[in-house]
Protein backbone atom coordinates (compact mmCIF):
# COMPACT_ATOMS: atom_id res chain seq x y z
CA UNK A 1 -38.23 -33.97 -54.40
CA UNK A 2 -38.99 -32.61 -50.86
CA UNK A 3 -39.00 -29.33 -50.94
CA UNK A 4 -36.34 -26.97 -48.28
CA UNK A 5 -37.81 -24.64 -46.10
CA UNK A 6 -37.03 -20.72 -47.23
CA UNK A 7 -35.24 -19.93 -44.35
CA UNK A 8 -33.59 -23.17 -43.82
CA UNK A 9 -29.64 -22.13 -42.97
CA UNK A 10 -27.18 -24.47 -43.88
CA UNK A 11 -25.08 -26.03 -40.94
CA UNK A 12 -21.89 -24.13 -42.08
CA UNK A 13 -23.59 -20.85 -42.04
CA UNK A 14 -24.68 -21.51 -38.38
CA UNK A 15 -21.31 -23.02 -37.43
CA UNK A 16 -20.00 -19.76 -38.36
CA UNK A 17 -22.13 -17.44 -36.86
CA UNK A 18 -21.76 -19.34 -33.56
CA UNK A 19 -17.65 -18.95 -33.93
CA UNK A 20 -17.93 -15.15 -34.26
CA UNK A 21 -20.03 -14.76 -31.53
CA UNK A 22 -18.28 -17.12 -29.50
CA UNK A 23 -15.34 -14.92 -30.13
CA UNK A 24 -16.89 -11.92 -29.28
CA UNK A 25 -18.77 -12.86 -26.27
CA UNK A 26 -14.72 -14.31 -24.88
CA UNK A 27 -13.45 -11.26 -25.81
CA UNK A 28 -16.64 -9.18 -24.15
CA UNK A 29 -16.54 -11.07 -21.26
CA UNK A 30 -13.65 -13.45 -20.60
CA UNK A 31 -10.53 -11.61 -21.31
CA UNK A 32 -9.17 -8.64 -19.53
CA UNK A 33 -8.66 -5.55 -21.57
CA UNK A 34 -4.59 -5.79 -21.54
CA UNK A 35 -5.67 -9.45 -22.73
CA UNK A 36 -8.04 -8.28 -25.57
CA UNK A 37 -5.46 -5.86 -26.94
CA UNK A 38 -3.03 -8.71 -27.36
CA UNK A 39 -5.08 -10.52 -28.96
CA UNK A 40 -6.09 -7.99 -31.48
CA UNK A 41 -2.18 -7.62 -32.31
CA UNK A 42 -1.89 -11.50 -32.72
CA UNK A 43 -4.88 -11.68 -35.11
CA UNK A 44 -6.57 -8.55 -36.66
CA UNK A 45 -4.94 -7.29 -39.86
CA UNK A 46 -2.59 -4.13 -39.34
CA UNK A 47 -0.57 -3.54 -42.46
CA UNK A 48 2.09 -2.18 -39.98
CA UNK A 49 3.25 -5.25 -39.71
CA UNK A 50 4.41 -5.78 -43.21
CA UNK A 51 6.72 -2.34 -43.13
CA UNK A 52 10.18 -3.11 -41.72
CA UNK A 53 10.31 1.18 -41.39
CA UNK A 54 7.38 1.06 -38.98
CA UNK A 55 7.96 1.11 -34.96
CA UNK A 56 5.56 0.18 -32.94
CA UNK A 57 7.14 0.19 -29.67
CA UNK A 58 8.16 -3.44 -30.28
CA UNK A 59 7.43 -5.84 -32.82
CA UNK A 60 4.12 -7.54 -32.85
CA UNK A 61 3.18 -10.42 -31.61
CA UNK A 62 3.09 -13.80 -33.88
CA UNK A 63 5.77 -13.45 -35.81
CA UNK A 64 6.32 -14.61 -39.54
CA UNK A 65 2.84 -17.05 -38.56
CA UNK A 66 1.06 -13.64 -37.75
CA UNK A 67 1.60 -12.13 -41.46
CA UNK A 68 -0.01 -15.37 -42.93
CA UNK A 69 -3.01 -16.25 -40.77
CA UNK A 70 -3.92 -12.50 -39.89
CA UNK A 71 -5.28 -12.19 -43.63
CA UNK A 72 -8.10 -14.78 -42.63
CA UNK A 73 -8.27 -14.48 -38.76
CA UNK A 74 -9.01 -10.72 -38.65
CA UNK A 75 -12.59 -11.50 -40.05
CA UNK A 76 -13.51 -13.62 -37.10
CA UNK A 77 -12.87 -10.40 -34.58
CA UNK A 78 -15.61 -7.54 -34.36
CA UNK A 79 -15.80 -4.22 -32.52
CA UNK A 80 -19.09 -4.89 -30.81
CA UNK A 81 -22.22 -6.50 -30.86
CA UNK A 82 -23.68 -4.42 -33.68
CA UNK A 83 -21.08 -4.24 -35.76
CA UNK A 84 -21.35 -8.52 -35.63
CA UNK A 85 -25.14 -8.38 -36.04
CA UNK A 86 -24.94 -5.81 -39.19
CA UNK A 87 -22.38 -8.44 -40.50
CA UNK A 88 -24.57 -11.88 -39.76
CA UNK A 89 -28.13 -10.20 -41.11
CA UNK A 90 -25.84 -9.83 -44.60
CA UNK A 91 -24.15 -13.39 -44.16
CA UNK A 92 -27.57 -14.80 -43.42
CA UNK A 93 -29.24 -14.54 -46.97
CA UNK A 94 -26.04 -14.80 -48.96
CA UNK A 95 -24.24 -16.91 -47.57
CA UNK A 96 -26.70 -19.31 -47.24
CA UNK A 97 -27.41 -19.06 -50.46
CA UNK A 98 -23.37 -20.20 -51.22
CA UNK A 99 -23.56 -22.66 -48.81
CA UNK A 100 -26.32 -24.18 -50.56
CA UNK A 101 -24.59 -24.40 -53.64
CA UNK A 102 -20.83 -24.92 -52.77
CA UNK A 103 -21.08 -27.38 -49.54
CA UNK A 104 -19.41 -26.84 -46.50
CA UNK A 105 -15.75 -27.13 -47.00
CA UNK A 106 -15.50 -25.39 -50.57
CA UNK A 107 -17.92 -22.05 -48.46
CA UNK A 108 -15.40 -22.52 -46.09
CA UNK A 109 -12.13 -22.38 -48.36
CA UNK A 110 -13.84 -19.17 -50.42
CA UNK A 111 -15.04 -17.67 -47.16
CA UNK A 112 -11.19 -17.27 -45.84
CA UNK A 113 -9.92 -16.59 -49.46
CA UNK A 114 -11.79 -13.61 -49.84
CA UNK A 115 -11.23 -12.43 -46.43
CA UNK A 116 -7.33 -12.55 -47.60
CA UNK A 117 -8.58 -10.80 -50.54
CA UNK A 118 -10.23 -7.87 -48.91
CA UNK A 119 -6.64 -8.09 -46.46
CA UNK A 120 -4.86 -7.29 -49.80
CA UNK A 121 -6.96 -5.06 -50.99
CA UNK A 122 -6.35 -2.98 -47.41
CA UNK A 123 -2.84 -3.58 -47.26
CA UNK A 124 -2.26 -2.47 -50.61
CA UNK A 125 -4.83 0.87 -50.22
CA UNK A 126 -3.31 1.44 -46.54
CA UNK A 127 0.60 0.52 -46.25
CA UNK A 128 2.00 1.35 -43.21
CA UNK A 129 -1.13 2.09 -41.17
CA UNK A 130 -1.31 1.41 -37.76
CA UNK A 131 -5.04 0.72 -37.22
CA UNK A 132 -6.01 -2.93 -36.67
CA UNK A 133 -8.57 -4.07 -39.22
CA UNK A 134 -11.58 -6.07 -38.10
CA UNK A 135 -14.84 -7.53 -39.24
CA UNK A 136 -15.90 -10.22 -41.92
CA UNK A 137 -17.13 -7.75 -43.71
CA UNK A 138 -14.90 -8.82 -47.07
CA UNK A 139 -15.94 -12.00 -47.10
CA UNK A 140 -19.20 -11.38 -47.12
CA UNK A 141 -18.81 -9.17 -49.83
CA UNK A 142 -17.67 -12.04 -51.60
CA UNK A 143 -20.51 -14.15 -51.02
CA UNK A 144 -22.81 -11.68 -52.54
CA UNK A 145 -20.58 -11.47 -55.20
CA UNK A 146 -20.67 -15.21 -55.73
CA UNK A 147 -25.01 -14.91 -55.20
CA UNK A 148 -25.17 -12.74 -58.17
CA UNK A 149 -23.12 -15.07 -60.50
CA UNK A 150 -26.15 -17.57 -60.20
CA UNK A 151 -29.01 -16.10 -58.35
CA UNK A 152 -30.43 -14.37 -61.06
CA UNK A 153 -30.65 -16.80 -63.09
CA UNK A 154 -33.69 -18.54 -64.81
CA UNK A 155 -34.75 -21.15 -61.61
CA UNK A 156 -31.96 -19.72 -59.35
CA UNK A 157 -32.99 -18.20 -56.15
CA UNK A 158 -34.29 -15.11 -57.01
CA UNK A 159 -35.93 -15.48 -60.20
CA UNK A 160 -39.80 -16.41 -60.89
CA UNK A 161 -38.87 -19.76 -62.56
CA UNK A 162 -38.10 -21.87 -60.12
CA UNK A 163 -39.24 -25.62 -59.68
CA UNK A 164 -37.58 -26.49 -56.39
CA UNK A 165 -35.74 -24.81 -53.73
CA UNK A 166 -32.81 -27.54 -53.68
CA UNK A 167 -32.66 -26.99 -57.39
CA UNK A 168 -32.79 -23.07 -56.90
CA UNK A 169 -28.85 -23.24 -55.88
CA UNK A 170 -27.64 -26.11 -58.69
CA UNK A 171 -28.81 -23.39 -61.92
CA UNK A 172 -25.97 -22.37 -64.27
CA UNK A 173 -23.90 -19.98 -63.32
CA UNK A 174 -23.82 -16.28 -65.21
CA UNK A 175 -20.13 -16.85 -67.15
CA UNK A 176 -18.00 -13.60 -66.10
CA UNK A 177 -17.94 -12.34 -69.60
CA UNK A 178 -21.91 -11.98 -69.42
CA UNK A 179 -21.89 -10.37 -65.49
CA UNK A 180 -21.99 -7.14 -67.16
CA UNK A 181 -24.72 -7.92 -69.49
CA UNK A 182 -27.79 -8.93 -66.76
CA UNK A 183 -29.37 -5.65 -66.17
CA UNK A 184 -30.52 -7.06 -62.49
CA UNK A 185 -26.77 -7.97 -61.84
CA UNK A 186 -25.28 -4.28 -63.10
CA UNK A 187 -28.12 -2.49 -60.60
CA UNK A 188 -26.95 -4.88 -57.82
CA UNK A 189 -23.29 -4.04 -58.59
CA UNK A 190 -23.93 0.22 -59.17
CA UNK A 191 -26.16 0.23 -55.86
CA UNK A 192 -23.53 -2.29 -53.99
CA UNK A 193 -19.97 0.10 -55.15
CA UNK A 194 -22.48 3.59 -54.94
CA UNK A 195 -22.36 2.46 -51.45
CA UNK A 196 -18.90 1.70 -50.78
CA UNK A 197 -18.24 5.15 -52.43
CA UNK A 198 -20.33 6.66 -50.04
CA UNK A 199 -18.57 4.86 -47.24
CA UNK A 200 -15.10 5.80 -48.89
CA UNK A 201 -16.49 9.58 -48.96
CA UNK A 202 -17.66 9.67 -45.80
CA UNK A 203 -20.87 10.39 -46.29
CA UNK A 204 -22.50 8.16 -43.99
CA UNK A 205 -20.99 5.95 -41.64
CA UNK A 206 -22.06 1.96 -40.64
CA UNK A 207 -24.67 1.11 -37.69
CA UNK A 208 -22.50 0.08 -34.76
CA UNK A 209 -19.42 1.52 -36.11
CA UNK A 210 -18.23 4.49 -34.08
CA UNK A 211 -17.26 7.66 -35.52
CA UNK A 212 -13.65 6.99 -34.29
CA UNK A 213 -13.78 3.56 -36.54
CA UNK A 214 -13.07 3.87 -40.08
CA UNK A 215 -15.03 1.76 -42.80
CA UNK A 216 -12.69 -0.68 -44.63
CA UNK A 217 -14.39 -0.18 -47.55
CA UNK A 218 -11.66 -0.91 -49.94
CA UNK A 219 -11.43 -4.25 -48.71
CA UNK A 220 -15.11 -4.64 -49.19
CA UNK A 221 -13.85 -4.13 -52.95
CA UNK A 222 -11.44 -6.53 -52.52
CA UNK A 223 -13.76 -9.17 -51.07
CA UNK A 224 -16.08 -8.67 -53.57
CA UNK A 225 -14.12 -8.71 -56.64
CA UNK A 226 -12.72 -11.81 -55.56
CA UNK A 227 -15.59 -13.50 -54.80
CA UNK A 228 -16.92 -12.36 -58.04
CA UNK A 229 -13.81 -13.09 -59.94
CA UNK A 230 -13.32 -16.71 -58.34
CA UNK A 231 -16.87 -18.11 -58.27
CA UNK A 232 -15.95 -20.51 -61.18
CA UNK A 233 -12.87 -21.89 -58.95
CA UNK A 234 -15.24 -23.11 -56.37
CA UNK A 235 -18.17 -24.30 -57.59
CA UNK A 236 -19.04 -27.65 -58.07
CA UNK A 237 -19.77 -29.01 -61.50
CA UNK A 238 -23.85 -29.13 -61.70
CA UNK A 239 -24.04 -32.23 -62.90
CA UNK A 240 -21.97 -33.78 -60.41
CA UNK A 241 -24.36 -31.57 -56.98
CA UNK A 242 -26.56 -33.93 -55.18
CA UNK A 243 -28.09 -31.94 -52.24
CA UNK A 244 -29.46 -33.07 -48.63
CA UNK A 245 -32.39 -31.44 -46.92
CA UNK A 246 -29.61 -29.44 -45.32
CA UNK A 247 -28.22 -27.69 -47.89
CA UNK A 248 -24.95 -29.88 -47.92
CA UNK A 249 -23.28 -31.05 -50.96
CA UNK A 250 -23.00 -34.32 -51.54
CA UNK A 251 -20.56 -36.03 -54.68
């Protein structure tokens, strides 16, 4: 078996870091600012727009369409360069490592499902509130959720015993019932919450974030438990994973 380079990103990964910075760099550079804050009320997540109580001058833009597709479509918008390069450097390693192991279209499916998550988890935490909500920040919460459910493992990713890279990301999965019995998995999850806390405290604020920009952190809870909680619905029987020297998944 040929063995993958250890940086070798998987098409999908690169697809979507291209689409986020595409996005940015139109919204940087293309559109006027009247035009940028339009499009922030057609796509980023404001939980405004689910109270009928709320005024806003007007109702927002997009309608009935707007409530569905702003749960995934606020992930692809970012305040500003840093804020999108914090975000890729943590999509980079785990999401890759996903990719690998899911294929393009199921990453794809649990990338905007725990984006919608992490939209819950904000509407829920912050109903009413006018603030947009921006950043993919959930979903890749999710995806190092989803790491830690196999990466551990004996031959995953990050364990000594490994034979292969390809087979690295086709290990056994950690059942849920046993997350909370790896002691590498429970420090991962008590440093990964002790920081969200600290975000949630204000105790220390995000590189690239301004002090005028709040931290979603509870839908970096959402994201995560999510992606945690709904590995098992995405990921492909490992007996039936065949992958290319890309990282794709082939049945």
């Amino acid at each position: 078996m040929k063995r993958e380079p250890l940086f070798n990103i998987p098409p999908v990964i690169v697809a979507v870091l291209a689409v986020l910075a595409l996005i940015h760099a139109a919204r940087t550079y293309v559109l006027t600012g009247d035009q940028d804050v339009e499009l922030l009320f057609a796509f980023a997540f404001i939980p405004a727009r689910y109270d009928t109580s709320v005024v806003l001058g007007g109702a927002l833009p997009g309608g009935f369409g707007a409530q569905l597709w702003t749960f995934v479509t606020y992930s692809l918008i970012h305040a500003d360069w840093t804020h999108l390069g914090v975000n890729a450097v943590w999509l980079l390693p785990f999401g890759s490592a996903v990719a690998r192991r899911f294929g393009a279209l199921r990453f794809l499916a649990f990338f905007a499902v725990t984006a919608a998550a992490g939209a819950a988890m904000h509407l829920v935490t912050h109903a009413g509130e006018q603030f947009p909500m921006i950043g993919a920040s959930a979903a890749i919460s999710g995806t190092m959720a989803a790491a830690m459910r196999f990466a551990f493992q004996r031959g995953g990713p990050l364990s000594f015993w490994r034979d292969s890279d390809a087979a690295a990301y086709r290990v056994p999965a950690i059942p849920l019932t046993g997350v909370l019995r790896d002691p590498r998995v429970l420090a991962f999850l008590a440093v990964w919450f002790g920081i969200n806390i600290l975000f949630g405290l204000g105790s220390f604020s995000m590189t690239g974030i301004g002090s005028d920009q709040v931290v979603a952190w509870q839908a970096h809870i959402g994201g995560f438990l999510a992606g945690l909680i709904l590995f098992s619905w995405f990921d492909p029987a490992p007996d039936l994973q065949q992958f290319d020297d890309l990282g794709a998944t082939r049945h």
